[in-house]
N, C-alpha and C. Protein backbone atom coordinates (compact mmCIF):
# COMPACT_ATOMS: atom_id res chain seq x y z
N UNK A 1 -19.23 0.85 -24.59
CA UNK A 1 -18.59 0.29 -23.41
C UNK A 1 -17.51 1.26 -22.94
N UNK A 2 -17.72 1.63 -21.53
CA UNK A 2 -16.45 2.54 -20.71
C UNK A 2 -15.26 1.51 -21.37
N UNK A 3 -14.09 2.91 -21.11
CA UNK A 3 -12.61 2.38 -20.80
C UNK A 3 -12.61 2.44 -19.05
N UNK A 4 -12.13 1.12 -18.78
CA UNK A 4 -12.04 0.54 -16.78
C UNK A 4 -11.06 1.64 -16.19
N UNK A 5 -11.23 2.12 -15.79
CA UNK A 5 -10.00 2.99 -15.06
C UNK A 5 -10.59 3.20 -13.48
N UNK A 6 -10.06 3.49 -12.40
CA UNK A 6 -8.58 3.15 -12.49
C UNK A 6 -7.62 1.40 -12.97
N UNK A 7 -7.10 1.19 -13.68
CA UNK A 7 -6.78 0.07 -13.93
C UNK A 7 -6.26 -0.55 -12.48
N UNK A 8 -5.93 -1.76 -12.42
CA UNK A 8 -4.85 -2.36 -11.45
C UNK A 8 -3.93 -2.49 -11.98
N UNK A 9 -2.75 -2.59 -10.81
CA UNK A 9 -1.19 -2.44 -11.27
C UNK A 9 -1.04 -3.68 -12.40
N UNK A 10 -1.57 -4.86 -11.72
CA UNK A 10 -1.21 -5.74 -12.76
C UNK A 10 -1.40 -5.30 -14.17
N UNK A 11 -3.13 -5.33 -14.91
CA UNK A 11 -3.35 -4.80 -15.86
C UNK A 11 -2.96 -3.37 -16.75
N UNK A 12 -2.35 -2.47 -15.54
CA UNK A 12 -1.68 -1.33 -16.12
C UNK A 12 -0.31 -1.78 -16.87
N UNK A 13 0.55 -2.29 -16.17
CA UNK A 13 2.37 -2.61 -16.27
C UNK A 13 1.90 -3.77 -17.99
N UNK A 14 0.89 -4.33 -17.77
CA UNK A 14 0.78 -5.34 -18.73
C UNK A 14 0.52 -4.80 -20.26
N UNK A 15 0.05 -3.94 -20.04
CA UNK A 15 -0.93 -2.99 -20.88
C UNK A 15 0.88 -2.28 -21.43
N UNK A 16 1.00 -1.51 -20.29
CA UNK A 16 2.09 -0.53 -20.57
C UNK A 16 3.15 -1.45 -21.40
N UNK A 17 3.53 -2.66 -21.27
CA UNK A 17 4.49 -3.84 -21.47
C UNK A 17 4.00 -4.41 -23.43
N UNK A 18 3.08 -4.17 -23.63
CA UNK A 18 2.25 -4.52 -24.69
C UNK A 18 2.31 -3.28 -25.59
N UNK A 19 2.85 -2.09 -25.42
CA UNK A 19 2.71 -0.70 -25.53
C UNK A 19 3.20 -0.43 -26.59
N UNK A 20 4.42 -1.26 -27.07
CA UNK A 20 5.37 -1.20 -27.70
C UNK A 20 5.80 -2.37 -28.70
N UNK A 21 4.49 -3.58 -28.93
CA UNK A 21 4.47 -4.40 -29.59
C UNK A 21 4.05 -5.80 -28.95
N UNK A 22 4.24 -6.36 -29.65
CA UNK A 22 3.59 -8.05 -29.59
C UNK A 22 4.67 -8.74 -28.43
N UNK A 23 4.31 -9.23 -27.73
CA UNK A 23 4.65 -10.03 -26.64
C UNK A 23 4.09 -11.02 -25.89
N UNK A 24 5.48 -12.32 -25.79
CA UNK A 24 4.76 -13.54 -24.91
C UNK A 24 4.34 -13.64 -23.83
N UNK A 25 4.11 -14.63 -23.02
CA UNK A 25 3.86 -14.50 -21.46
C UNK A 25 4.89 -13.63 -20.58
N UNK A 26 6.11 -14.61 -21.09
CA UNK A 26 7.43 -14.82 -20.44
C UNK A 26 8.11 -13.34 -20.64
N UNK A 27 7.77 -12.43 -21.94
CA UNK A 27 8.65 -10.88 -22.33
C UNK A 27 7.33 -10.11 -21.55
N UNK A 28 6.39 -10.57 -21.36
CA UNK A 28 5.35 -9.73 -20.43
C UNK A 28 5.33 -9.25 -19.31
N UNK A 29 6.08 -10.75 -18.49
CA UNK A 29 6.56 -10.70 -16.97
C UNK A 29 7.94 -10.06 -16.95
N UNK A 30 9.04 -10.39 -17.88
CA UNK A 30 10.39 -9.39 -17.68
C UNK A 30 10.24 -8.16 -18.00
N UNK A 31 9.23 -7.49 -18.92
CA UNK A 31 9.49 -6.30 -19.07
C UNK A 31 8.61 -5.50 -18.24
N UNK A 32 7.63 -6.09 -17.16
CA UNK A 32 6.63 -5.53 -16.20
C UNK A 32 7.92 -5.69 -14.76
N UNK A 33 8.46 -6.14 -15.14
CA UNK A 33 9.68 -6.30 -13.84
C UNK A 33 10.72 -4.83 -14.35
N UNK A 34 11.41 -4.98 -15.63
CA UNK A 34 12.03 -4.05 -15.84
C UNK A 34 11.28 -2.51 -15.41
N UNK A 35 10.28 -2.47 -16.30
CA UNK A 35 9.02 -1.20 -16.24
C UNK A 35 8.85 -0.60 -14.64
N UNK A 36 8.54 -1.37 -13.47
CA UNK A 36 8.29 -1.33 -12.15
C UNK A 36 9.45 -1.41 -11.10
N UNK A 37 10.86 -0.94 -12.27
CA UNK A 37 12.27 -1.78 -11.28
C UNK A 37 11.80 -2.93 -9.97
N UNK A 38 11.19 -3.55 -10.59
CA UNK A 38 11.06 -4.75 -9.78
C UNK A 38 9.68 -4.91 -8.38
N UNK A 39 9.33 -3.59 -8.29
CA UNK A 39 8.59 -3.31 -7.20
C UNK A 39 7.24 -3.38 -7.69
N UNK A 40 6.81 -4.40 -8.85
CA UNK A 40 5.73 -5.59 -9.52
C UNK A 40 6.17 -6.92 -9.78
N UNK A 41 6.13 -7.53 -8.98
CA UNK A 41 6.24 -8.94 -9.35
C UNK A 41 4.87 -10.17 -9.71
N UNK A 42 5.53 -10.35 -10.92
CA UNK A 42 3.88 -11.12 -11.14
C UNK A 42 3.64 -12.65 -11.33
N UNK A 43 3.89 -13.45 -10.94
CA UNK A 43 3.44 -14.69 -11.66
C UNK A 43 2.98 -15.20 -11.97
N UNK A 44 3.24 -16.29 -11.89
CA UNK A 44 2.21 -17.23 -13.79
C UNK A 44 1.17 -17.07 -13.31
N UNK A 45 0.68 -17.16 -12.20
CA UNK A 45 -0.98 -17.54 -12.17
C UNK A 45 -1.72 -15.67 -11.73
N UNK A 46 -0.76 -14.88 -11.62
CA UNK A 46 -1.68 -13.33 -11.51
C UNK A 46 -1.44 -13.05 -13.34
N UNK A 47 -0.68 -13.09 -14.06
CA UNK A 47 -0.27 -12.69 -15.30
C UNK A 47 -1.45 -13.57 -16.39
N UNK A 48 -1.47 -14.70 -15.80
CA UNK A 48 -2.09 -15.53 -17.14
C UNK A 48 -3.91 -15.61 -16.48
N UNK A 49 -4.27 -14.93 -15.15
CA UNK A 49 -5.59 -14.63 -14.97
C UNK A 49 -5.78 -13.43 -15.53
N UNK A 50 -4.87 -12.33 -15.09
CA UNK A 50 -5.00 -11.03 -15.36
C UNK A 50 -5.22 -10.99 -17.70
N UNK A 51 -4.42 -11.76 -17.97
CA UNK A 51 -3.88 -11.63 -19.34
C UNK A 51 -5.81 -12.59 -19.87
N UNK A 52 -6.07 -13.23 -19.38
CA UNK A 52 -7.77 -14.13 -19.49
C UNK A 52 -8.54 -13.48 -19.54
N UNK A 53 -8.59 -12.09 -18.34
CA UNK A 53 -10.09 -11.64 -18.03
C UNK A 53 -9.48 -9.67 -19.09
N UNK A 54 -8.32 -9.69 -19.30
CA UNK A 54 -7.91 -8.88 -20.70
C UNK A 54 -8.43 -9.12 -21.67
N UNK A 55 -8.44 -10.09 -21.92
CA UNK A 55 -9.17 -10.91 -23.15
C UNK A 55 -10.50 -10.82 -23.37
N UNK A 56 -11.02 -10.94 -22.45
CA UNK A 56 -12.40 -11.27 -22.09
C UNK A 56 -13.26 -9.73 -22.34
N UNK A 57 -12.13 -8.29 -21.40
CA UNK A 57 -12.35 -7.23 -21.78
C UNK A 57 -11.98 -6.64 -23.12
N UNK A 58 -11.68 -7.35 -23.93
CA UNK A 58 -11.38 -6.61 -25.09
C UNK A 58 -10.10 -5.84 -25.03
N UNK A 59 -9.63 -5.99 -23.81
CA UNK A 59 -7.97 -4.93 -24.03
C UNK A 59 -7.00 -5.25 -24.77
N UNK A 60 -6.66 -6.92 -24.71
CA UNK A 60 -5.59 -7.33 -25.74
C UNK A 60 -6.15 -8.37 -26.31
N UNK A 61 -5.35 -8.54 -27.48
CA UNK A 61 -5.93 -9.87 -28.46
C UNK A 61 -5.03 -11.12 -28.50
N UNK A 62 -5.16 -12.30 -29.09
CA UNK A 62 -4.10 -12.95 -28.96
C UNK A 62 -3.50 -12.72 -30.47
N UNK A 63 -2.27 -12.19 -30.35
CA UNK A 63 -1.58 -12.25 -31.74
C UNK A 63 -1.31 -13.34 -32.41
N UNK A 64 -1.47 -14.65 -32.35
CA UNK A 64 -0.70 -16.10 -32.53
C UNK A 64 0.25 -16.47 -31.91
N UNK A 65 0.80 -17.20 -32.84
CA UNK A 65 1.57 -18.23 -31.97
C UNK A 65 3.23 -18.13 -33.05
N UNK A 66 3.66 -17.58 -32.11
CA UNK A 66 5.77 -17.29 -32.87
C UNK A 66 6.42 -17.72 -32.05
N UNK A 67 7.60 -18.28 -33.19
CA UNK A 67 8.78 -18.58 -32.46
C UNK A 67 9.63 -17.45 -32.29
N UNK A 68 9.92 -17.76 -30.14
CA UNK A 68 11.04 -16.01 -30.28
C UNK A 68 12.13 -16.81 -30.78
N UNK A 69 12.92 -15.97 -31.26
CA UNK A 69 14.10 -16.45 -31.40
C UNK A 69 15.16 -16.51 -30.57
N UNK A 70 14.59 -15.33 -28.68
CA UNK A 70 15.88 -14.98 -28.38
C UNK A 70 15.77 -16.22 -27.05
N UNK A 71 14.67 -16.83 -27.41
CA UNK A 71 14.95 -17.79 -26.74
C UNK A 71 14.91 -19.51 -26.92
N UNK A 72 14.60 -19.61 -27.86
CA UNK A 72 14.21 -21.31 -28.39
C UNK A 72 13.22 -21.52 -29.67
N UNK A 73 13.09 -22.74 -30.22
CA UNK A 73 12.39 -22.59 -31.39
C UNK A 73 11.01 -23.35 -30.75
N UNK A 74 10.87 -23.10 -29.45
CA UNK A 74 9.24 -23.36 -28.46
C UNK A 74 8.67 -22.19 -29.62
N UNK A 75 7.17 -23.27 -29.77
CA UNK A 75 5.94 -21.85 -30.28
C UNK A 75 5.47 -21.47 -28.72
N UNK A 76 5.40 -19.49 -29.04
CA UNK A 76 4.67 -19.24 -27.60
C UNK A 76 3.39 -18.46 -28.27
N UNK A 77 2.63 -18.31 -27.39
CA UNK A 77 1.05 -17.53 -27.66
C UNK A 77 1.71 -15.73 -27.46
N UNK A 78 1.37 -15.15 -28.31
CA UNK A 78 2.06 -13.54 -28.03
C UNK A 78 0.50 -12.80 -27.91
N UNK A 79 0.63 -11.87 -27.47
CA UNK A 79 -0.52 -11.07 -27.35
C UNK A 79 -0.44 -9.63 -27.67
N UNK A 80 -1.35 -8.44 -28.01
CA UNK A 80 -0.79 -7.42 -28.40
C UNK A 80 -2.21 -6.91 -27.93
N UNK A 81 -1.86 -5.34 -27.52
CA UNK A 81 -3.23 -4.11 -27.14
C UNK A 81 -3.98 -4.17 -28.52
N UNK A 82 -5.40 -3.70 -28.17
CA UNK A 82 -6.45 -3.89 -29.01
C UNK A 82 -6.62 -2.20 -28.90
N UNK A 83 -7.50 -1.78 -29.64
CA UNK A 83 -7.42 -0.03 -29.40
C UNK A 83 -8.18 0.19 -27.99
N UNK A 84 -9.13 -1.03 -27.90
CA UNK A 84 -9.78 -0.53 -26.24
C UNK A 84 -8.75 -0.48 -25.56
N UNK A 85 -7.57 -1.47 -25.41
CA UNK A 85 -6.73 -1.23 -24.41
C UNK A 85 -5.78 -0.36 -24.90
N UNK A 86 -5.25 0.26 -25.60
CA UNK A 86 -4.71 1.54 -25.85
C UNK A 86 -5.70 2.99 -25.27
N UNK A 87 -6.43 2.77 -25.51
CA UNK A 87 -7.89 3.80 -24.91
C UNK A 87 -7.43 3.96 -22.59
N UNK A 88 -7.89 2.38 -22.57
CA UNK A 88 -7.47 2.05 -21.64
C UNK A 88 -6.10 3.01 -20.67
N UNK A 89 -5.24 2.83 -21.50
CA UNK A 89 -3.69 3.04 -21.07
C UNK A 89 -3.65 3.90 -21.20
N UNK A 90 -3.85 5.06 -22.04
CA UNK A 90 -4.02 6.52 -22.35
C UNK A 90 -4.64 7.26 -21.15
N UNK A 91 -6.26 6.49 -20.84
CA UNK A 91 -6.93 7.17 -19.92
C UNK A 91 -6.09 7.11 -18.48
N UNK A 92 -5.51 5.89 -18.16
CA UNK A 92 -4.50 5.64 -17.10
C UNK A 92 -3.33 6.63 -16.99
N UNK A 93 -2.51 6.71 -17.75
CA UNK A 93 -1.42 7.56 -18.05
C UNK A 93 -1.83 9.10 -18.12
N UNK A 94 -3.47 9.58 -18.48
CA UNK A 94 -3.68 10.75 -18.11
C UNK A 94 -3.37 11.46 -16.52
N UNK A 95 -4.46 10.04 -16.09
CA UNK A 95 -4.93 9.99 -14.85
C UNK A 95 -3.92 10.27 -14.09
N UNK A 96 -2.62 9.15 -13.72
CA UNK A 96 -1.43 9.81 -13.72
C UNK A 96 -1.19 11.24 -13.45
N UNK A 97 -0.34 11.72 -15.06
CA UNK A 97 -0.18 13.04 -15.32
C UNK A 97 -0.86 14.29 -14.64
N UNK A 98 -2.23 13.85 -14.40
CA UNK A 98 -2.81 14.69 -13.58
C UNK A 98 -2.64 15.12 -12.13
N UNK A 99 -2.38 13.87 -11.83
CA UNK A 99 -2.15 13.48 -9.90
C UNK A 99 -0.79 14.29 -9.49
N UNK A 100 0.33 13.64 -10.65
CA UNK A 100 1.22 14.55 -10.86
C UNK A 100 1.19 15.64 -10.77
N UNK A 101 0.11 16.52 -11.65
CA UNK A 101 0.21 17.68 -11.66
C UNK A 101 -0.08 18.31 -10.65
N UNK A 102 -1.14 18.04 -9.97
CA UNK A 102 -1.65 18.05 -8.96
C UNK A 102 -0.55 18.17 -7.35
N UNK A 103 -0.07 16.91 -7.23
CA UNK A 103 1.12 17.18 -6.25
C UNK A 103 2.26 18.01 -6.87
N UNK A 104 2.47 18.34 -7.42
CA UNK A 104 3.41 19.65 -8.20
C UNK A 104 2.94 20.99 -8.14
N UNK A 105 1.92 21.44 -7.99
CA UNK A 105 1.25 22.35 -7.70
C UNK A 105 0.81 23.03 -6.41
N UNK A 106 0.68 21.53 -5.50
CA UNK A 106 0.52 22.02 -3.97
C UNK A 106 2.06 21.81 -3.34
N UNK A 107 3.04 21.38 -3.90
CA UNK A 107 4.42 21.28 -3.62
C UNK A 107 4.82 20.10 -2.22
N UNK A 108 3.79 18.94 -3.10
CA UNK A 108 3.83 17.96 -2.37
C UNK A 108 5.03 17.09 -2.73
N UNK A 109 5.26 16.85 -4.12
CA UNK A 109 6.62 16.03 -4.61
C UNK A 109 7.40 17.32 -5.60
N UNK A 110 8.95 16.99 -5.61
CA UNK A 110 9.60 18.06 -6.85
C UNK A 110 9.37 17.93 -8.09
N UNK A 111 9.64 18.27 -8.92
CA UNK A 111 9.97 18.18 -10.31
C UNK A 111 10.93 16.99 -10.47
N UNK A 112 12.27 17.20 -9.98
CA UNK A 112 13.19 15.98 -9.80
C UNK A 112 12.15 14.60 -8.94
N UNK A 113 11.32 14.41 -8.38
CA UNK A 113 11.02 13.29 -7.74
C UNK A 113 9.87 12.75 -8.77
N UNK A 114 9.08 14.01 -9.54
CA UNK A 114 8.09 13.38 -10.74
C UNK A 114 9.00 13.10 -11.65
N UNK A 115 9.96 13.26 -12.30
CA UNK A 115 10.39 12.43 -13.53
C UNK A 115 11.07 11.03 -12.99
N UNK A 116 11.37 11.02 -11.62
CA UNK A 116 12.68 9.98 -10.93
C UNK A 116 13.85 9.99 -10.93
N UNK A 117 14.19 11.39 -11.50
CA UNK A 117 15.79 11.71 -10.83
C UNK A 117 15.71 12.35 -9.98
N UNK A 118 16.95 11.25 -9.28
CA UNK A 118 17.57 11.83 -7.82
C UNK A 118 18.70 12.95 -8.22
């Protein structure tokens, strides 16, 4: 089975958000907000379709069911990347890097505008 690329923003930020460990719905959507300074906004019903048909692709698994601590002793469902979706995110993040390289080369964006300092 291919890795899907180009991903969609949703499934990319989600993926990327998962990147770094096990996470609930709720640390999925703040840290795809943090990740995108805000210019992804997702809610419950794009996050928890997008996070279904993930599933469905084999990108993430459901990790169980933990209590966070930093927010209540609620059980939440956490989810974590599967190696397809690490595969996934890699091939994305190439893809990227490349485009990058690419407008860096014909001296379409700077050096300062590809990392994001002004």
């Amino acid at each position: 089975m291919d890795t899907p690329t180009p991903l969609t923003p949703a499934v990319f930020y989600i993926l990327l958000a998962l990147a770094t460990g096990e996470k609930h719905g709720y640390g999925i959507m703040k840290q795809v907000r943090d990740d995108s300074n805000g210019s992804v906004k997702m809610g419950n019903g794009t996050m928890y379709g997008s996070l279904k048909r993930m599933l469905a692709d084999d990108l993430i698994a459901e990790a169980g069911d933990h209590i966070d601590p930093h927010m209540d002793d609620e059980r939440r469902r956490y989810y974590r990347l599967t190696e397809r979706g690490k595969q996934a995110l890699n091939a994305e993040m190439a893809r990227y890097a490349e485009t990058v390289s690419i407008l860096l080369k014909r001296n379409l964006i700077t050096c300062s505008a590809a990392t994001g300092n002004r």
